[in-house]
Structures are given as C-alpha cells and as structure tokens.
PDB file of N, CA and C in Angstrom:
ATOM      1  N   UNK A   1      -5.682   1.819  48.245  1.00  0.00           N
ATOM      2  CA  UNK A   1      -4.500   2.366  47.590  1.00  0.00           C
ATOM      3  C   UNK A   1      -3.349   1.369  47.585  1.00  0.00           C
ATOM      4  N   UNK A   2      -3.243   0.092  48.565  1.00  0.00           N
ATOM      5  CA  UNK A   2      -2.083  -0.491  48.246  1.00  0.00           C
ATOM      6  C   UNK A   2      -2.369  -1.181  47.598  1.00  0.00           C
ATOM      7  N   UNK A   3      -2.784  -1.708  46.424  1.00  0.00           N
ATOM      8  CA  UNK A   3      -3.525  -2.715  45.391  1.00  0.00           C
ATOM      9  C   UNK A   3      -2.995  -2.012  44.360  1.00  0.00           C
ATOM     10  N   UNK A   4      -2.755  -0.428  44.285  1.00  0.00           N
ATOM     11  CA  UNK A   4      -2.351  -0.108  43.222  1.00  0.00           C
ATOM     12  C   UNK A   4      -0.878  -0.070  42.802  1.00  0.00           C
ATOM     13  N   UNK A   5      -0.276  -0.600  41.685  1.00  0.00           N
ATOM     14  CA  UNK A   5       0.896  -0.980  42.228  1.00  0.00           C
ATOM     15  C   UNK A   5       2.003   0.259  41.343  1.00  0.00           C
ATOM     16  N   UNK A   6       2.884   0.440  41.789  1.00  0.00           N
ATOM     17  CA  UNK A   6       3.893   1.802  41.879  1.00  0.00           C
ATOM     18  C   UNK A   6       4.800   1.560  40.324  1.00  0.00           C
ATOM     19  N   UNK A   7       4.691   3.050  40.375  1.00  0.00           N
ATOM     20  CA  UNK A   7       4.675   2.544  38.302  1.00  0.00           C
ATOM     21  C   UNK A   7       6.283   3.928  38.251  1.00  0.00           C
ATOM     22  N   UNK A   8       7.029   3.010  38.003  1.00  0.00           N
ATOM     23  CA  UNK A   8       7.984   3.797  38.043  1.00  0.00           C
ATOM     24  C   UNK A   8       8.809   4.607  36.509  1.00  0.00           C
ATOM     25  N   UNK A   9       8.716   5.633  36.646  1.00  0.00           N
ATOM     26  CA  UNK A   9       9.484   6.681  35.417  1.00  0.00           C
ATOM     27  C   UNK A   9      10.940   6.855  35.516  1.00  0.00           C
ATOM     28  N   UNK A  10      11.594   6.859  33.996  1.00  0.00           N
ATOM     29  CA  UNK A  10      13.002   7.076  34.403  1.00  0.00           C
ATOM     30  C   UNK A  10      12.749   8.790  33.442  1.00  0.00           C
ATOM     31  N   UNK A  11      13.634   9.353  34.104  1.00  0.00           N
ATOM     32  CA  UNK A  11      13.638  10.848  33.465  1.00  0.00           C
ATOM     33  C   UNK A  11      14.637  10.925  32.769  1.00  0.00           C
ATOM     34  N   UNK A  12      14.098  11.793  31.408  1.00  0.00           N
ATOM     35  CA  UNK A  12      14.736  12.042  30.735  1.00  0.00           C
ATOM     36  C   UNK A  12      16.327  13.302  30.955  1.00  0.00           C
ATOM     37  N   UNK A  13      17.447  12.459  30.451  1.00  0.00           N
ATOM     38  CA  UNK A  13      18.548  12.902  30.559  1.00  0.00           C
ATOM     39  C   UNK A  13      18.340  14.685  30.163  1.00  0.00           C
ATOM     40  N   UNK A  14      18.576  15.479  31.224  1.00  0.00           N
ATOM     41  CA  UNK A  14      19.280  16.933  30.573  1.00  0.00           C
ATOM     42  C   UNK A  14      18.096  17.303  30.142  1.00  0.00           C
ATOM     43  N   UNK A  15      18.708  18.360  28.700  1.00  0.00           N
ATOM     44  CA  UNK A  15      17.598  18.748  28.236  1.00  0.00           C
ATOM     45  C   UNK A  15      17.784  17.405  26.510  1.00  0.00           C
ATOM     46  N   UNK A  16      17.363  16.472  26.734  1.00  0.00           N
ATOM     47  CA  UNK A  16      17.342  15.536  25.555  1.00  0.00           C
ATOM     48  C   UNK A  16      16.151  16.072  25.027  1.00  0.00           C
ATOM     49  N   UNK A  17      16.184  15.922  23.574  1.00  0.00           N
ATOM     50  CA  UNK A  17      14.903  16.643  23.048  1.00  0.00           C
ATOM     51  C   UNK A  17      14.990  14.969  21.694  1.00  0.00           C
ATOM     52  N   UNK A  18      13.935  14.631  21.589  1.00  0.00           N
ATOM     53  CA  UNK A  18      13.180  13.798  20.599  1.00  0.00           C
ATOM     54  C   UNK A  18      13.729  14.571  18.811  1.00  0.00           C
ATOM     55  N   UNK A  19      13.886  15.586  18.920  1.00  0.00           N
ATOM     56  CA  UNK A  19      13.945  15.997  17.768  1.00  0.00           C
ATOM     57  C   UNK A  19      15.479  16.281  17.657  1.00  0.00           C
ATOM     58  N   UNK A  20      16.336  16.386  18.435  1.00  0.00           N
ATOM     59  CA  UNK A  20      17.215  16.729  17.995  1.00  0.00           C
ATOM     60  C   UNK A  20      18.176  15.091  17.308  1.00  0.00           C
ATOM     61  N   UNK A  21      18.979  14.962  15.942  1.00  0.00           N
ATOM     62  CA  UNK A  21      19.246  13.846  15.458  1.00  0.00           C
ATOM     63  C   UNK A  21      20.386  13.395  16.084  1.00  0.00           C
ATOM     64  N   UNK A  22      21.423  13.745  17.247  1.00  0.00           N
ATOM     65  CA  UNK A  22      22.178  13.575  17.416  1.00  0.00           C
ATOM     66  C   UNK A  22      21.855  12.256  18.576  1.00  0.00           C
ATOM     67  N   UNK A  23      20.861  12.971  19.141  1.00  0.00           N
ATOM     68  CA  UNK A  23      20.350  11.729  20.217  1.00  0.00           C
ATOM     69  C   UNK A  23      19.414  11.129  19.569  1.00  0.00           C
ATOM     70  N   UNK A  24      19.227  10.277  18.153  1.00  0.00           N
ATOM     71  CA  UNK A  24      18.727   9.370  17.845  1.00  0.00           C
ATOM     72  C   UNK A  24      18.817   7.961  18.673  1.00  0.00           C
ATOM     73  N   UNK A  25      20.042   7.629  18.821  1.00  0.00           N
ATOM     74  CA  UNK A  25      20.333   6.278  19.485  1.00  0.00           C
ATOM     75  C   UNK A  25      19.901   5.988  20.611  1.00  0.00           C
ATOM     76  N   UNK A  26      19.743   7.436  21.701  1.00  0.00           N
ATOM     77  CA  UNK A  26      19.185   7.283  23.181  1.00  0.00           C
ATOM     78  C   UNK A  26      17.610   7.458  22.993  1.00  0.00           C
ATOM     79  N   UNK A  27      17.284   7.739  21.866  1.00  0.00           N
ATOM     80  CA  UNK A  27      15.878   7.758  22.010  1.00  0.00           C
ATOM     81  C   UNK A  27      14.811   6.218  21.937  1.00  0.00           C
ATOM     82  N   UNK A  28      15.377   5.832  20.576  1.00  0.00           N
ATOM     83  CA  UNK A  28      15.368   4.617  20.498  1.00  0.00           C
ATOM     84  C   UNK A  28      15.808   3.983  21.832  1.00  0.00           C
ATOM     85  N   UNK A  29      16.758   3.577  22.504  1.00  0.00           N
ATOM     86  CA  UNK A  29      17.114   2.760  23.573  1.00  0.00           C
ATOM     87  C   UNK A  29      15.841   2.840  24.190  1.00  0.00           C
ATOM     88  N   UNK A  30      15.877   4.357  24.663  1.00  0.00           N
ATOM     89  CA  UNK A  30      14.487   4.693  25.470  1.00  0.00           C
ATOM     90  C   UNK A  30      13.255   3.682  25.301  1.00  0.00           C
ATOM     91  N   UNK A  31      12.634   4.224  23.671  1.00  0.00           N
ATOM     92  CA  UNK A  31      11.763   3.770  23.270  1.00  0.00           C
ATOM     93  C   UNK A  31      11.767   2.205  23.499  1.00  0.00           C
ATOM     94  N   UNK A  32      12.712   1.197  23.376  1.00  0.00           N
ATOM     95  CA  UNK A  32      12.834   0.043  23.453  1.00  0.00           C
ATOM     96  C   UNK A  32      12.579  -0.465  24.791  1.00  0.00           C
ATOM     97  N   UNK A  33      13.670   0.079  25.467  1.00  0.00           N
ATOM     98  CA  UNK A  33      13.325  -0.213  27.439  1.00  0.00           C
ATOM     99  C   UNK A  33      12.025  -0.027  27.203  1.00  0.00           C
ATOM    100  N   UNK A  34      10.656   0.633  27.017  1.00  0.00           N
ATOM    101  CA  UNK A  34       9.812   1.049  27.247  1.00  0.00           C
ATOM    102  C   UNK A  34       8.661  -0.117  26.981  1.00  0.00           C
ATOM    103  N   UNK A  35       9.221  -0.358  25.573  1.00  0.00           N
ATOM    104  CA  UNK A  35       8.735  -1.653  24.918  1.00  0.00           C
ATOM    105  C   UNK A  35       8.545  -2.844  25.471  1.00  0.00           C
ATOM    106  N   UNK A  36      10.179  -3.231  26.016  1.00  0.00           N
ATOM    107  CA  UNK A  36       9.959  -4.584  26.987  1.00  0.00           C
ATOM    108  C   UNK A  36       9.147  -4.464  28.465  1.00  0.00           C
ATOM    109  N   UNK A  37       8.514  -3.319  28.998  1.00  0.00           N
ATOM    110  CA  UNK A  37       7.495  -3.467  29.453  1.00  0.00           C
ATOM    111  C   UNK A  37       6.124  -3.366  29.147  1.00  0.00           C
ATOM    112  N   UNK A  38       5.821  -3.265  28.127  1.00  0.00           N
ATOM    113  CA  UNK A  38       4.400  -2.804  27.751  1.00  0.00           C
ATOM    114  C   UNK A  38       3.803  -4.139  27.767  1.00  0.00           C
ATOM    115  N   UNK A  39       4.036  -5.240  27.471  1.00  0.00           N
ATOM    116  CA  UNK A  39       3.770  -6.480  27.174  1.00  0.00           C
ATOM    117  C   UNK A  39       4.233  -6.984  28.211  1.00  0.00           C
ATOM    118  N   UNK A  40       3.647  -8.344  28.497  1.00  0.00           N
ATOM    119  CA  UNK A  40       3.782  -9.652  29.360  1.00  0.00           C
ATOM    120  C   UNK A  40       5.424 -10.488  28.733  1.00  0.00           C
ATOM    121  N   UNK A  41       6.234 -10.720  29.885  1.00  0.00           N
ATOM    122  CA  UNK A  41       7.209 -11.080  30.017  1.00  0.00           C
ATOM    123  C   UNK A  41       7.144 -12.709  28.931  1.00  0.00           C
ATOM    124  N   UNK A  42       7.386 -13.310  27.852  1.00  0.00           N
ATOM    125  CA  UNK A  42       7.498 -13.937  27.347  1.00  0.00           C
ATOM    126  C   UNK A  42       5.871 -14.220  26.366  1.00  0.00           C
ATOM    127  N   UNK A  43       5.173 -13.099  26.316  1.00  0.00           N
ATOM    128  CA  UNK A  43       4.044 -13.161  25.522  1.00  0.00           C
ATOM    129  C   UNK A  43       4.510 -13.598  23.933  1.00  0.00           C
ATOM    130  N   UNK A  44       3.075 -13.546  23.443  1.00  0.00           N
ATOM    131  CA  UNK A  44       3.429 -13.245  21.346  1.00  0.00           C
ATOM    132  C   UNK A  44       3.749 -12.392  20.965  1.00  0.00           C
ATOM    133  N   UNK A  45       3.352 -11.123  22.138  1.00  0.00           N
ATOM    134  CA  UNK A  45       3.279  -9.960  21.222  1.00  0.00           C
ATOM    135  C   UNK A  45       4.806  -8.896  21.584  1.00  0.00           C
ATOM    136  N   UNK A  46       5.153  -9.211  22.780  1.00  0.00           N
ATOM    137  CA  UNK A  46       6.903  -9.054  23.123  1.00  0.00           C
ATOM    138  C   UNK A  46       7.576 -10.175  21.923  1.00  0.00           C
ATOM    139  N   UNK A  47       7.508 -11.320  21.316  1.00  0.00           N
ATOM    140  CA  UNK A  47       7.790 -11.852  20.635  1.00  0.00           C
ATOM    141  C   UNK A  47       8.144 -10.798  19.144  1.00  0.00           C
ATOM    142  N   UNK A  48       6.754 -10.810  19.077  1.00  0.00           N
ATOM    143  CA  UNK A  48       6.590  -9.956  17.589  1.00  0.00           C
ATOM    144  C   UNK A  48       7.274  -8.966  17.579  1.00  0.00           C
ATOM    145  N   UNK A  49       7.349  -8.086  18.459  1.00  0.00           N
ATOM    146  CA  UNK A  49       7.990  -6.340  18.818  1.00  0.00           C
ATOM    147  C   UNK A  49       9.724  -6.854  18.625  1.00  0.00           C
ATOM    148  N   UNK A  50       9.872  -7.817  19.262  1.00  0.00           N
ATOM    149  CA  UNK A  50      11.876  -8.352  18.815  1.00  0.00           C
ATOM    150  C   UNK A  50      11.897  -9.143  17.892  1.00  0.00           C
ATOM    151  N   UNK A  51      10.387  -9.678  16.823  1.00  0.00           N
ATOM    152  CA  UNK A  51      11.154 -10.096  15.423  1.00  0.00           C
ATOM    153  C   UNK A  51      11.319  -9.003  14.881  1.00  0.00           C
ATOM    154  N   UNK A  52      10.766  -8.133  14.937  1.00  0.00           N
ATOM    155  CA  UNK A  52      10.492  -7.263  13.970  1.00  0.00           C
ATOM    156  C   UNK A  52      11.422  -5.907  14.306  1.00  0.00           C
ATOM    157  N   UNK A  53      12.095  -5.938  15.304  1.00  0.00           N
ATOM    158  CA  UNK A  53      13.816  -5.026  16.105  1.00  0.00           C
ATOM    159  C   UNK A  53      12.545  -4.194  16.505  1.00  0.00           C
ATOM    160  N   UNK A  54      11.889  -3.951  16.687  1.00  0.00           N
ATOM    161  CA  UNK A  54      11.236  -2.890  17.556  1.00  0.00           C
ATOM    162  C   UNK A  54      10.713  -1.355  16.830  1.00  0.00           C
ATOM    163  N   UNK A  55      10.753  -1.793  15.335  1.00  0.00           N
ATOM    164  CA  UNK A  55      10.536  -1.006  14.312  1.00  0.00           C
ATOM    165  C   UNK A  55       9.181  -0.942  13.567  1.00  0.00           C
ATOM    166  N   UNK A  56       7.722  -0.166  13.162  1.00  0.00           N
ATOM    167  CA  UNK A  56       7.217  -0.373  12.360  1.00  0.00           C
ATOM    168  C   UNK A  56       7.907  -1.036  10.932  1.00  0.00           C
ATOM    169  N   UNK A  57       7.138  -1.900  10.166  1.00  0.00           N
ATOM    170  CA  UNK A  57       7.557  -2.395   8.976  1.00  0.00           C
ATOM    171  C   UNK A  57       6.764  -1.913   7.848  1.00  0.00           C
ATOM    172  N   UNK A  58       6.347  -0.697   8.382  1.00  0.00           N
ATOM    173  CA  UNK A  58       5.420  -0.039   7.110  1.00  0.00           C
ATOM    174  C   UNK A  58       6.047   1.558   6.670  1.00  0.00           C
ATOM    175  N   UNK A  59       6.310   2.025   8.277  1.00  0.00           N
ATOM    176  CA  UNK A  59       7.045   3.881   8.411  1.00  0.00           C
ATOM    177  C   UNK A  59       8.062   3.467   8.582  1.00  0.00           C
ATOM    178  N   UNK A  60       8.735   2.544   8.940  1.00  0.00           N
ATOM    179  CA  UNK A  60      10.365   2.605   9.501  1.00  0.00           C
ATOM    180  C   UNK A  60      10.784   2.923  10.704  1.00  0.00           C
ATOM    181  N   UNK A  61       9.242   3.997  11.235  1.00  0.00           N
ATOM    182  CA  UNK A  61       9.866   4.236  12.948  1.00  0.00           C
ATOM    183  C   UNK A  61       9.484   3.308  14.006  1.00  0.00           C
ATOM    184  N   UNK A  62      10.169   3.760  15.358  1.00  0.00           N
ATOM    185  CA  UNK A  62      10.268   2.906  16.264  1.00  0.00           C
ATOM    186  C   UNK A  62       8.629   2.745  16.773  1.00  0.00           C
ATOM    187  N   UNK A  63       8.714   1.660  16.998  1.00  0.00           N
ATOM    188  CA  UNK A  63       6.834   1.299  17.382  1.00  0.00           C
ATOM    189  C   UNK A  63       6.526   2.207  18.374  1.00  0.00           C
ATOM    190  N   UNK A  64       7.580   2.323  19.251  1.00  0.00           N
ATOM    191  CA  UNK A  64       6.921   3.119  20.676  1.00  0.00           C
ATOM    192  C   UNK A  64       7.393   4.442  20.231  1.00  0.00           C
ATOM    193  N   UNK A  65       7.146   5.701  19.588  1.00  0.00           N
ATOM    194  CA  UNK A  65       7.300   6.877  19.013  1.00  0.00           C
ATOM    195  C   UNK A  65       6.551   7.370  20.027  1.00  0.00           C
ATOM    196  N   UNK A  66       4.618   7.336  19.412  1.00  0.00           N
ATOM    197  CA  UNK A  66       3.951   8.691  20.047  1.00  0.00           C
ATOM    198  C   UNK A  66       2.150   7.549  20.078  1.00  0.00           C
ATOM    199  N   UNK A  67       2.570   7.161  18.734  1.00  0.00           N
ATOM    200  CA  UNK A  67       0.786   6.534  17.902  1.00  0.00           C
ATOM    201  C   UNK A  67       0.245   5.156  18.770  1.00  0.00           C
ATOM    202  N   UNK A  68      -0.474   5.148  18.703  1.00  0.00           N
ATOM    203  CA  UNK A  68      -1.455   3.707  19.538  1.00  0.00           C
ATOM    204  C   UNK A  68      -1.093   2.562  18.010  1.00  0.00           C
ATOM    205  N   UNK A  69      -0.742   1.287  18.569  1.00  0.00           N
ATOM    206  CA  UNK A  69      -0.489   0.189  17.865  1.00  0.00           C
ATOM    207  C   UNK A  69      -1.562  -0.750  17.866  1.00  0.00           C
ATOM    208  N   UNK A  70      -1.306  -1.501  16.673  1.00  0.00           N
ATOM    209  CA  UNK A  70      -2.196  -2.572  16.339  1.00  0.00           C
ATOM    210  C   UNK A  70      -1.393  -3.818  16.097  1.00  0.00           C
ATOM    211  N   UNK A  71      -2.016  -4.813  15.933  1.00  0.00           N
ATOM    212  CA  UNK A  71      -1.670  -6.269  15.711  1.00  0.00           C
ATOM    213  C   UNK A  71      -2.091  -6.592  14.471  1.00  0.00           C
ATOM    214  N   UNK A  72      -1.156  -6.881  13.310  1.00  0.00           N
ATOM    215  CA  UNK A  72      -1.994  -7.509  11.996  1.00  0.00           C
ATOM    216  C   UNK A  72      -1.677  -8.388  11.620  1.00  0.00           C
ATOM    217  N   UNK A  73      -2.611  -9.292  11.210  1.00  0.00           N
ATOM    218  CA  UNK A  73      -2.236 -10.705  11.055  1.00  0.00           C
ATOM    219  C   UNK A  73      -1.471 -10.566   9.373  1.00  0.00           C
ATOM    220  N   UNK A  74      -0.738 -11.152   9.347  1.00  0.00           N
ATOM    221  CA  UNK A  74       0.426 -10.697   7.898  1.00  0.00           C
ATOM    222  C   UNK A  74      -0.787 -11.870   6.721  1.00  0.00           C
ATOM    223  N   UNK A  75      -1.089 -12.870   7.168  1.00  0.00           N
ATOM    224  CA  UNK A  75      -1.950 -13.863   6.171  1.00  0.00           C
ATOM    225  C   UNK A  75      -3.625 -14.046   6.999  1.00  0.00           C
ATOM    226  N   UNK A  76      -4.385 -13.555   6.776  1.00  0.00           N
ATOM    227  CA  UNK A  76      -5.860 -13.269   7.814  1.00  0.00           C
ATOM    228  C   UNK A  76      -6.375 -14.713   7.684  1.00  0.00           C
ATOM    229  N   UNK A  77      -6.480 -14.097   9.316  1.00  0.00           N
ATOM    230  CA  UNK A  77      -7.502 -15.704   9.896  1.00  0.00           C
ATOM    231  C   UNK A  77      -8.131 -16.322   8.464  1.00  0.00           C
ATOM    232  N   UNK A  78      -9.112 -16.117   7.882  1.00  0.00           N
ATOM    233  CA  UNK A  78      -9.817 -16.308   7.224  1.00  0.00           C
ATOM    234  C   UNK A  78      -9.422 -16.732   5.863  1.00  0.00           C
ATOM    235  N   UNK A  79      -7.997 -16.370   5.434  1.00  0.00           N
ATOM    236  CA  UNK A  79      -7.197 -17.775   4.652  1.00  0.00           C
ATOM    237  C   UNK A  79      -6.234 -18.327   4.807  1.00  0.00           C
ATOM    238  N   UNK A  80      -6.329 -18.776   6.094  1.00  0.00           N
ATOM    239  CA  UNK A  80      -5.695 -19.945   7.065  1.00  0.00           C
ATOM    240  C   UNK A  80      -4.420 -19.621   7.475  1.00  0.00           C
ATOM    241  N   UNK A  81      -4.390 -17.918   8.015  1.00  0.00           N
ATOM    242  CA  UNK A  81      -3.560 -17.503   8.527  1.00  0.00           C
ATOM    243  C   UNK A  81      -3.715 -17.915   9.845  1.00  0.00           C
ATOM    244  N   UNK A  82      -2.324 -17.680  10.989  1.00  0.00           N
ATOM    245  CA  UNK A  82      -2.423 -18.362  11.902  1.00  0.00           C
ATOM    246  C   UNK A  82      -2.800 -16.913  13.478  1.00  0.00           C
ATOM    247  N   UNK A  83      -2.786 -17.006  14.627  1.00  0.00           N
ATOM    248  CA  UNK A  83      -2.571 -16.426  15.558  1.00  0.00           C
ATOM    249  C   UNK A  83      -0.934 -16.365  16.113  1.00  0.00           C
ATOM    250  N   UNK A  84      -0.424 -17.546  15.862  1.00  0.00           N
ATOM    251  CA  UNK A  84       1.326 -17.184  16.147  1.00  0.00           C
ATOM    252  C   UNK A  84       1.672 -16.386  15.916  1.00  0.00           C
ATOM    253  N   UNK A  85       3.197 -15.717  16.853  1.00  0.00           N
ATOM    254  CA  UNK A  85       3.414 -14.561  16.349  1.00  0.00           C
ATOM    255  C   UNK A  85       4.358 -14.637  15.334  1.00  0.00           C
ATOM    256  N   UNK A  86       4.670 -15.392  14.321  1.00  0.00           N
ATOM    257  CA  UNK A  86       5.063 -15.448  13.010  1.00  0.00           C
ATOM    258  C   UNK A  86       3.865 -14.647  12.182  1.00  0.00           C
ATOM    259  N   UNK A  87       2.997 -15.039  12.403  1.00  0.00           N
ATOM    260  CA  UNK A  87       1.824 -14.432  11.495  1.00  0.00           C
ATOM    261  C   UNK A  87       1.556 -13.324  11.825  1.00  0.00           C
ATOM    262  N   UNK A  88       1.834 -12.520  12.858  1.00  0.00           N
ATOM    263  CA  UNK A  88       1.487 -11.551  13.239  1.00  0.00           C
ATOM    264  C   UNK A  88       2.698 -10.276  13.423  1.00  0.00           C
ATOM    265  N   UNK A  89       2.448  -8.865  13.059  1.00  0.00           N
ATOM    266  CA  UNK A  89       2.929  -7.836  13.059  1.00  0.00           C
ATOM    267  C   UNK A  89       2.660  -6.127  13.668  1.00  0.00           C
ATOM    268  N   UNK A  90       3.177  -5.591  14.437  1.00  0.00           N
ATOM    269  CA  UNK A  90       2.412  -4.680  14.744  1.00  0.00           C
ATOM    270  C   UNK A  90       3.144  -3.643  13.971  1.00  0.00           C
ATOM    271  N   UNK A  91       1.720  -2.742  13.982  1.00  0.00           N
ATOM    272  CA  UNK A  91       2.031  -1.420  13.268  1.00  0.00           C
ATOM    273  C   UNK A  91       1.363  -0.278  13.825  1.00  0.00           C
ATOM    274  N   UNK A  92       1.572   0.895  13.669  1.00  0.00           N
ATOM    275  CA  UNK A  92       0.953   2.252  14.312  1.00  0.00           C
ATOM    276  C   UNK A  92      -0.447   2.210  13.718  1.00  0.00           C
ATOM    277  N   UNK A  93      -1.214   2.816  14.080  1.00  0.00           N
ATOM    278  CA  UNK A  93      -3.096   2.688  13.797  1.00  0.00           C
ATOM    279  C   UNK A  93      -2.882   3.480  12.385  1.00  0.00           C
ATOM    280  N   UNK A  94      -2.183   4.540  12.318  1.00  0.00           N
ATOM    281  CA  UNK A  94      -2.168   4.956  10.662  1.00  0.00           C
ATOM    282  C   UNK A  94      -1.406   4.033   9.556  1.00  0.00           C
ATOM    283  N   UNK A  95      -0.470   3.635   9.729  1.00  0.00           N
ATOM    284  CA  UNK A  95      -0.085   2.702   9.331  1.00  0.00           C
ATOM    285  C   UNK A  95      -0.702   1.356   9.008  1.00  0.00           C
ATOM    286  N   UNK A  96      -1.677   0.860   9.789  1.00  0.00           N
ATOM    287  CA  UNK A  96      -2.468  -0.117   9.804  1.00  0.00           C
ATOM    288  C   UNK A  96      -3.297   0.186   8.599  1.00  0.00           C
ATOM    289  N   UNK A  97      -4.328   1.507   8.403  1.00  0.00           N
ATOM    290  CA  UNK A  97      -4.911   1.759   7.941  1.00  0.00           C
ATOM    291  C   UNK A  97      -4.742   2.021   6.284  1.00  0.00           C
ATOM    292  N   UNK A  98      -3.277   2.140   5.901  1.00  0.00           N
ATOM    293  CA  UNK A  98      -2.309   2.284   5.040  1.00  0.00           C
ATOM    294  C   UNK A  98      -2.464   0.681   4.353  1.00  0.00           C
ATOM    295  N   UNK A  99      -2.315   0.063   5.505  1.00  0.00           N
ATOM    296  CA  UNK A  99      -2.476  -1.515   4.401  1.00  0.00           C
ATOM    297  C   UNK A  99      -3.702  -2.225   3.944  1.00  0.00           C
ATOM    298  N   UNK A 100      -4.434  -1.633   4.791  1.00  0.00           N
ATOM    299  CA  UNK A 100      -6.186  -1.870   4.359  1.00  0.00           C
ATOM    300  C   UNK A 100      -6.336  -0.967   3.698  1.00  0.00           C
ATOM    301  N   UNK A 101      -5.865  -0.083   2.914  1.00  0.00           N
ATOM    302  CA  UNK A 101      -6.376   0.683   1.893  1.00  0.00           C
ATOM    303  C   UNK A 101      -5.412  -0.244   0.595  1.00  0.00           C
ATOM    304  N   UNK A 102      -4.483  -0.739   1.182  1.00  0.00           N
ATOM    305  CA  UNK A 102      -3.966  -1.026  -0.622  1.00  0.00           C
ATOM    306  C   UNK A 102      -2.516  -0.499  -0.747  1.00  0.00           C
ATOM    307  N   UNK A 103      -2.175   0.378   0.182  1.00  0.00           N
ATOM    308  CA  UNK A 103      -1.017   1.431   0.549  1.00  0.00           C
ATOM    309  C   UNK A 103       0.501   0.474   1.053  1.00  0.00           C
ATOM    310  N   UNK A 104       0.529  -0.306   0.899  1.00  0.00           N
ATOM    311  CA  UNK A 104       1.460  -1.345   1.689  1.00  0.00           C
ATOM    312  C   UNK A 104       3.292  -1.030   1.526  1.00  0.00           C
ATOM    313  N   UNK A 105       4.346  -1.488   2.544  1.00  0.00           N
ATOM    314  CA  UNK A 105       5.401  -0.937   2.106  1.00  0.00           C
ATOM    315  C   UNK A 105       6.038  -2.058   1.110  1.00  0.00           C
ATOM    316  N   UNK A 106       7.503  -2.219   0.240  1.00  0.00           N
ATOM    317  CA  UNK A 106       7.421  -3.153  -0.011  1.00  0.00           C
ATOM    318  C   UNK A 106       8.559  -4.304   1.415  1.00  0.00           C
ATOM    319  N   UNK A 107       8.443  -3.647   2.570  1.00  0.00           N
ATOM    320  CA  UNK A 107       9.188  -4.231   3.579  1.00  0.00           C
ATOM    321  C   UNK A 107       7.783  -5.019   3.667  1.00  0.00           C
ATOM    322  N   UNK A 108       6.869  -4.933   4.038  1.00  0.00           N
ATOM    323  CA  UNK A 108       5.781  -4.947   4.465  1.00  0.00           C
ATOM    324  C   UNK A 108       5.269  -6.552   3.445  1.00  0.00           C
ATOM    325  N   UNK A 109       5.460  -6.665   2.188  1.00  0.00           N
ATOM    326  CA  UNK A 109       4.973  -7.153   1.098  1.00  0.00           C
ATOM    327  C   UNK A 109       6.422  -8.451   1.232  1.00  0.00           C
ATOM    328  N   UNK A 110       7.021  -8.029   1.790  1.00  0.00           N
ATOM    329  CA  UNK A 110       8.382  -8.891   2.121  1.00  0.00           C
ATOM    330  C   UNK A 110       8.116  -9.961   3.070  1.00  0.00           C
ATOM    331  N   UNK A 111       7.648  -9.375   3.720  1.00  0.00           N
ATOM    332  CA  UNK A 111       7.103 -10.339   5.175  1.00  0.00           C
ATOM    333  C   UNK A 111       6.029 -11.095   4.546  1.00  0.00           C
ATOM    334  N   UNK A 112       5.300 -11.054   4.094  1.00  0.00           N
ATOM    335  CA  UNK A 112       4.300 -11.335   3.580  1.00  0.00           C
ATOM    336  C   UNK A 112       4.690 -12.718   2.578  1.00  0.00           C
ATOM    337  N   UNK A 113       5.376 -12.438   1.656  1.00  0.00           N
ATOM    338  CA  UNK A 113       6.122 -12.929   1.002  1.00  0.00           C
ATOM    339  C   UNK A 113       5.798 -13.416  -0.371  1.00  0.00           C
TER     340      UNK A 113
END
C-alpha cells in the first residue's frame, strides 16, 4: 500500500452545479486545474491542451467536460505529417469521429489550414 501514491481531490464549492451558467468561469478553471495534471509536466500533449486554451476545436467545449479524448494528427503521418505537438490536436472521441466522417468544424479546417 505505500507504493500507491495519494491522489488528492479538491471539492466542489457549495452546492456548484455544472449546469448552472452563472458558474461557467469556475467550472472551466476547474476543468483546467484538472488538465494541468492529467499529463506529464512539460510533455506534447500538456503542450497541445495550452495551444489550443484548453478547448475542443471541433464542439467548442472544454476538453476536460465528461468524454474520453483523443490525439489527432491535424496532417497524418502518412503525408508527412509530423508527431510534434504543432501537428497534433486533441479532441473528445465523438468529436474525433466527426472528422473521420467528413464532419469537420471550420475552426478545425483553420488549423489545418
């Protein structure tokens, strides 16, 4: 048991509710603090999450909402897109699936360029 290492929660203020619009701004904060730990302290992919303000670029919402994320390469390996995180973007798994169908935003088509 001491190998496992102590994973600490901050609780949510009051009764703050996700839905209500007034506490948009603390949710987001939330969501963000949350962000700069999910990832390795100077990784690509903490990189990518603060080019991109911490926002999907396909829904508009905050990456850390509710949905499991993906990594997409904005130009694919395979026509000499790169692994940097310039080349790379994350998006929610539905969202992902949105641009492999053809569905793309034009934020999305921006980056791209």
């Amino acid at each position: 048991m001491a190998c496992v290492p102590i994973e600490r929660h901050v609780k949510v203020k009051g009764r703050s509710s996700p839905d209500d619009p007034k506490l948009s701004s603390y949710w987001e904060h939330r969501n963000t603090q949350y962000g700069k730990t999910y990832w390795a302290k100077g990784s690509k992919h903490l990189l990518v999450a603060k080019n991109q303000n911490w926002f999907c670029p396909v829904c508009g919402e905050h990456l850390f909402k509710v949905e499991e994320l993906h990594t997409h390469h904005i130009i694919q390996v395979k026509d000499g897109g790169t692994d940097f995180f310039d080349n790379l973007v994350h998006l929610h798994k539905a969202c992902h699936k949105h641009v492999h169908t053809g569905k793309r935003s034009k934020l999305l088509e921006a980056i791209a360029g």
